[in-house]
Protein backbone atom coordinates (compact mmCIF):
# COMPACT_ATOMS: atom_id res chain seq x y z
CA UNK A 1 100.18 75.12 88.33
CA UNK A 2 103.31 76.96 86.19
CA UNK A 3 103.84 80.63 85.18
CA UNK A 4 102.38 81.86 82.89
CA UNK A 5 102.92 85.26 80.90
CA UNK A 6 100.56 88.10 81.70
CA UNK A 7 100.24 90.97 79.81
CA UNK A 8 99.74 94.95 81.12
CA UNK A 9 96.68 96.96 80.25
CA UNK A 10 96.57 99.52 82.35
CA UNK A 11 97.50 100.96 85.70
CA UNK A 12 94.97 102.73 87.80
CA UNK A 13 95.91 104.98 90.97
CA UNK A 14 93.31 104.60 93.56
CA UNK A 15 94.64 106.70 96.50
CA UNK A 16 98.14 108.48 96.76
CA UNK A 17 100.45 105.14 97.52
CA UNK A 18 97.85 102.31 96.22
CA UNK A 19 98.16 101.36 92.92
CA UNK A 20 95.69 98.91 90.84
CA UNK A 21 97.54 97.11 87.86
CA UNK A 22 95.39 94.99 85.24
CA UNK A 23 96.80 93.11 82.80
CA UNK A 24 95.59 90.42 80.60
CA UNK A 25 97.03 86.46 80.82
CA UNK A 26 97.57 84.24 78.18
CA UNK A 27 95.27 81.46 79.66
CA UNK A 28 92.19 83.04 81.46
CA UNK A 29 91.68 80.76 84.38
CA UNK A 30 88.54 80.96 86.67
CA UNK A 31 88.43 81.74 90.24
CA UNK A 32 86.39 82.91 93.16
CA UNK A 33 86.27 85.88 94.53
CA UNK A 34 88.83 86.42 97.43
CA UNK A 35 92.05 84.50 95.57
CA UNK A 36 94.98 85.64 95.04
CA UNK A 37 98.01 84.72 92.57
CA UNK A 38 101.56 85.43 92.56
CA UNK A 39 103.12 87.98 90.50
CA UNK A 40 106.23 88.08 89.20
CA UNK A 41 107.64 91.27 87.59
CA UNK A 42 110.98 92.88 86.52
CA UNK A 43 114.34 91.03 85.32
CA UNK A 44 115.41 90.16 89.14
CA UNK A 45 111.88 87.73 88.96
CA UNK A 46 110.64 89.85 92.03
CA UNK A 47 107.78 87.94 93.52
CA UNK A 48 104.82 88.54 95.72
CA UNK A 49 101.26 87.24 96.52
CA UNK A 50 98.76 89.38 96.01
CA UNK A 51 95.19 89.41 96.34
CA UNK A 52 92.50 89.55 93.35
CA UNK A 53 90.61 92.94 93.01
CA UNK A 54 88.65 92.78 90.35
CA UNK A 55 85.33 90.09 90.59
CA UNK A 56 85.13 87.01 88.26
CA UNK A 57 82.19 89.03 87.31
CA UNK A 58 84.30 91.69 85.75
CA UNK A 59 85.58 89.42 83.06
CA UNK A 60 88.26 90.32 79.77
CA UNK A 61 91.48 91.11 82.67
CA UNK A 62 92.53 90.12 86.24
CA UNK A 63 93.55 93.02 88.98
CA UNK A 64 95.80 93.28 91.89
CA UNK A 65 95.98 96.65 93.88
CA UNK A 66 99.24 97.18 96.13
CA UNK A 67 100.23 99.84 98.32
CA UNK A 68 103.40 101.38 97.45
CA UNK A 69 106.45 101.41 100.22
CA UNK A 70 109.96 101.33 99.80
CA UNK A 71 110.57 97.58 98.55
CA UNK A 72 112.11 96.88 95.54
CA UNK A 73 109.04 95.24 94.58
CA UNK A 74 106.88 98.12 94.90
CA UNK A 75 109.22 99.97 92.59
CA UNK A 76 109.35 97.42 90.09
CA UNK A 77 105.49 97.30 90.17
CA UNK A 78 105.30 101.25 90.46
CA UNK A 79 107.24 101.66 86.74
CA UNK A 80 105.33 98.76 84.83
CA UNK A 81 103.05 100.27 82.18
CA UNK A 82 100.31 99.60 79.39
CA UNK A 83 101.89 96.65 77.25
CA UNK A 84 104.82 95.37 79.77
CA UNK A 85 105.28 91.51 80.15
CA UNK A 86 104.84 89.72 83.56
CA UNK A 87 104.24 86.75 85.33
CA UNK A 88 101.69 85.02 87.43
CA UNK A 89 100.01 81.87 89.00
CA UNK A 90 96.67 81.25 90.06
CA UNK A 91 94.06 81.21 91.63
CA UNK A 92 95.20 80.26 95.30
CA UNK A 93 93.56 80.75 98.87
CA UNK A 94 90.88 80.17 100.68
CA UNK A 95 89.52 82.93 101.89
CA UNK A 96 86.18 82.97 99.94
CA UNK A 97 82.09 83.19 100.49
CA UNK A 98 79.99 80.72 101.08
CA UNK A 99 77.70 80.00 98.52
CA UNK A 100 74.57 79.60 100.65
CA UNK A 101 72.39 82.76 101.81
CA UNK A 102 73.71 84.07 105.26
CA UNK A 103 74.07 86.98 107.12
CA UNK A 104 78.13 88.22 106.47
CA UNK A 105 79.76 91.13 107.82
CA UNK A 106 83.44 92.26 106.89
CA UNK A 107 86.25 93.89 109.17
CA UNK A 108 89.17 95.86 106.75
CA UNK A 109 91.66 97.90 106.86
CA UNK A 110 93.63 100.10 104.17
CA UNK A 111 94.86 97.77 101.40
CA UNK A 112 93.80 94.45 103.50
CA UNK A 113 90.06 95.73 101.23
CA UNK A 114 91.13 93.76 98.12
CA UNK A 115 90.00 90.35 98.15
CA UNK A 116 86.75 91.68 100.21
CA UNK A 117 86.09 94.63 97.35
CA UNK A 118 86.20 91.44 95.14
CA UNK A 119 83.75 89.21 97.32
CA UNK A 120 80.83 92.14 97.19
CA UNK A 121 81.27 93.14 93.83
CA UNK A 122 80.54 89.38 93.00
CA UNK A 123 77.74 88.67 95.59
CA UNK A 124 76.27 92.51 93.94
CA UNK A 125 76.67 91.13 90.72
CA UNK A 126 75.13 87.92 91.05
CA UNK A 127 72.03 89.80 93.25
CA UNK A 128 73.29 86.75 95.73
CA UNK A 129 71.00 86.50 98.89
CA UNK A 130 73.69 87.98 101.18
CA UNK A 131 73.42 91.03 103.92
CA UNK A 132 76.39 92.34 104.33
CA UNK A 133 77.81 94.69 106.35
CA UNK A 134 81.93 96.28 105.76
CA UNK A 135 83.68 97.98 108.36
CA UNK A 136 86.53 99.48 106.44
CA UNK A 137 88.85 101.80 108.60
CA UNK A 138 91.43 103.83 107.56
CA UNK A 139 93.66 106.89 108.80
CA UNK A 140 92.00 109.76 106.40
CA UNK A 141 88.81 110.10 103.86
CA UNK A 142 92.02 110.39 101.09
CA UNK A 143 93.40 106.77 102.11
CA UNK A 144 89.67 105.11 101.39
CA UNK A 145 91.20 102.21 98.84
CA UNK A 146 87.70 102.06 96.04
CA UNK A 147 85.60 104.80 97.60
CA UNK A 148 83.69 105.42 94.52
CA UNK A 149 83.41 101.80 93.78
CA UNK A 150 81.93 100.27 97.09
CA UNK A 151 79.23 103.68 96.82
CA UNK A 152 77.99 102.27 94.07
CA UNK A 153 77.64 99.01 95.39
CA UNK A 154 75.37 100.34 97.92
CA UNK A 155 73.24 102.17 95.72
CA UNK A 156 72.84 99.14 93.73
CA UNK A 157 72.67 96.45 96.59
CA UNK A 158 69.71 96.93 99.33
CA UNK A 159 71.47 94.56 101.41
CA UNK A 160 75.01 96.25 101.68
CA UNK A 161 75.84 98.32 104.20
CA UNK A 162 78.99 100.62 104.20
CA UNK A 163 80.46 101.75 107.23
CA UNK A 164 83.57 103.96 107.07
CA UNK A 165 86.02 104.24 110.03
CA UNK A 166 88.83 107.10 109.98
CA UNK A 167 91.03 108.08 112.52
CA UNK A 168 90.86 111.94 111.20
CA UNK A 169 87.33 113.63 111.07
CA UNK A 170 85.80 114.00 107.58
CA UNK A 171 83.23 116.38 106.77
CA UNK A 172 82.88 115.00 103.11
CA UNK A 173 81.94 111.65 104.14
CA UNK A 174 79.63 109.96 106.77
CA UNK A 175 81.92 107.81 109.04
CA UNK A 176 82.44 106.78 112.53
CA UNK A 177 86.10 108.12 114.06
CA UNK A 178 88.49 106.09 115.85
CA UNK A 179 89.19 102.18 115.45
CA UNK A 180 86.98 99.05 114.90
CA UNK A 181 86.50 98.47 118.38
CA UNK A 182 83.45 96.07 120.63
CA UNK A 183 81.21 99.11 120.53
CA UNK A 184 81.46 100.28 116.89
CA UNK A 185 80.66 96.50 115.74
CA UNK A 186 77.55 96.25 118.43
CA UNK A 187 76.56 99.79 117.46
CA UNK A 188 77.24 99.28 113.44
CA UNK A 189 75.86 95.78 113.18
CA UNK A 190 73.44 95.26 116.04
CA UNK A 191 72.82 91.45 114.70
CA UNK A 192 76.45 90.93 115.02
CA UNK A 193 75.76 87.40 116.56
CA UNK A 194 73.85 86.19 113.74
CA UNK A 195 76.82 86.84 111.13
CA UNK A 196 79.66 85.25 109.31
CA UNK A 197 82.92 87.93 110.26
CA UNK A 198 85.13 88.05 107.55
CA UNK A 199 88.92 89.92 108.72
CA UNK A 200 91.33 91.20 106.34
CA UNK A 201 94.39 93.56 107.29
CA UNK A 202 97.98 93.72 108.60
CA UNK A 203 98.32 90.48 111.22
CA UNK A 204 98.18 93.07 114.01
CA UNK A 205 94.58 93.96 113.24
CA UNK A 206 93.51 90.78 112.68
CA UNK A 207 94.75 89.49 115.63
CA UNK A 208 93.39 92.38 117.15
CA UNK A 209 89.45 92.11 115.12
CA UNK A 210 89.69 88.34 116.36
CA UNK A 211 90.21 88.74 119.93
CA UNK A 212 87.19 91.58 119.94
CA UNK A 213 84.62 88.93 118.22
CA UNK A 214 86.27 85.91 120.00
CA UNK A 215 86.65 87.11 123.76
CA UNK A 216 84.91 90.52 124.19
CA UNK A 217 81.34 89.70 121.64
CA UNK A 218 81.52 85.90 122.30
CA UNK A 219 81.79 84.81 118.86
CA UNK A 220 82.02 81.33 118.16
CA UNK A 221 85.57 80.60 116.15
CA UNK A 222 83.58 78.86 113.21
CA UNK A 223 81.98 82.12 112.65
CA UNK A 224 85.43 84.30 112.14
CA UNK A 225 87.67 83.49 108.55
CA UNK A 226 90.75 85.57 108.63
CA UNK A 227 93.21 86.37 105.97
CA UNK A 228 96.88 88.11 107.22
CA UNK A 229 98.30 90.66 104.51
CA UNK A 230 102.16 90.10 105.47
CA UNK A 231 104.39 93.29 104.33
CA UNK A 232 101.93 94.84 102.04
């Protein structure tokens, strides 16, 4: 696997720091949903791994979505624009589904969403024999990384179910308030034990979501696949 140039389409903002930026390779590669690739942008060759938004089901570009902080990274990425030049690799990882019919239920927060926004657009897509249930939690309704996007997936898919956590109270949106804890998960997805988890997030909260299923629910560790979003 080598470089190869990529070229921008557009950038999308989905929340106030989180930007989506699609852009169109030279060699159109497949992949499954949950990959990522490494991007490389600006003359200083700044590099990260990032995960895949979009579904292979979404064909004709590939996205990555990135919360914006202070890095010189994020900077780079923050000024690139319809027609710039950069580079990637992929697909990598192995954080993917199954392709047998099982019960699946998914534990996110903030931008740790993107490979798992990719993973039920596909299974929606395909009309895959998956129920699936996504805990996403975030701080405020405003932070919610593809609100609009994972609605429609439940109006189109009988067997997803959306449950939003927020720290902040939301009359705009139903949600449960506080954190993914032992009695939101039992209370949320009452046939926890029969499921697949699936955590993505900052290594605190997956650390955190895997002692909760592991010691507290009694999970076995074959049923819990984690994925660690180092620095954002």
């Amino acid at each position: 696997m080598k470089p190869q140039k990529a070229i921008v389409v557009s950038v999308i903002k989905r929340a106030e720091y989180v930007r989506s930026l699609r852009f169109l390779p030279e060699q159109q590669l497949p992949f499954k949903a949950g990959q990522f690739l490494r991007l490389e942008i600006g003359e200083n060759k700044l590099k990260r791994y990032l995960s895949i938004s979009n579904s292979p089901t979404e064909t004709g570009y590939l996205e990555v979505t990135k919360k914006l902080t202070g890095s010189d990274f994020s900077k780079a990425l923050d000024g690139l624009k319809s027609g710039d030049t950069v580079f990637i690799e992929y697909p990598m990882g192995s954080f993917i589904l199954d392709e047998k019919p099982l019960k699946i239920a998914f534990l996110s927060g903030g931008i740790g969403i993107t490979p798992i926004r990719s993973m039920i657009k596909y299974a929606t897509d395909k009309k895959l024999d998956f129920n699936i249930a996504l805990l996403y939690v975030n701080k405020t309704v405003d932070d919610i990384v593809f609100r609009q996007d994972f609605e429609d997936m439940q109006a189109a898919n009988p067997q997803f179910k959306l449950v939003n956590v927020l720290s902040e109270p939301a009359g705009s949106i139903d949600c449960k308030i506080g954190r993914i804890d032992s009695h939101i998960i039992e209370e949320a997805i009452p046939d926890f034990a029969e499921r697949r988890f699936y955590i993505c997030g900052p290594p605190e909260m997956v650390s955190a979501m895997k002692n909760i299923l592991l010691n507290e629910l009694h999970m076995p560790t074959e049923a819990v696949v984690t994925e660690n979003f180092q620095g954002y």
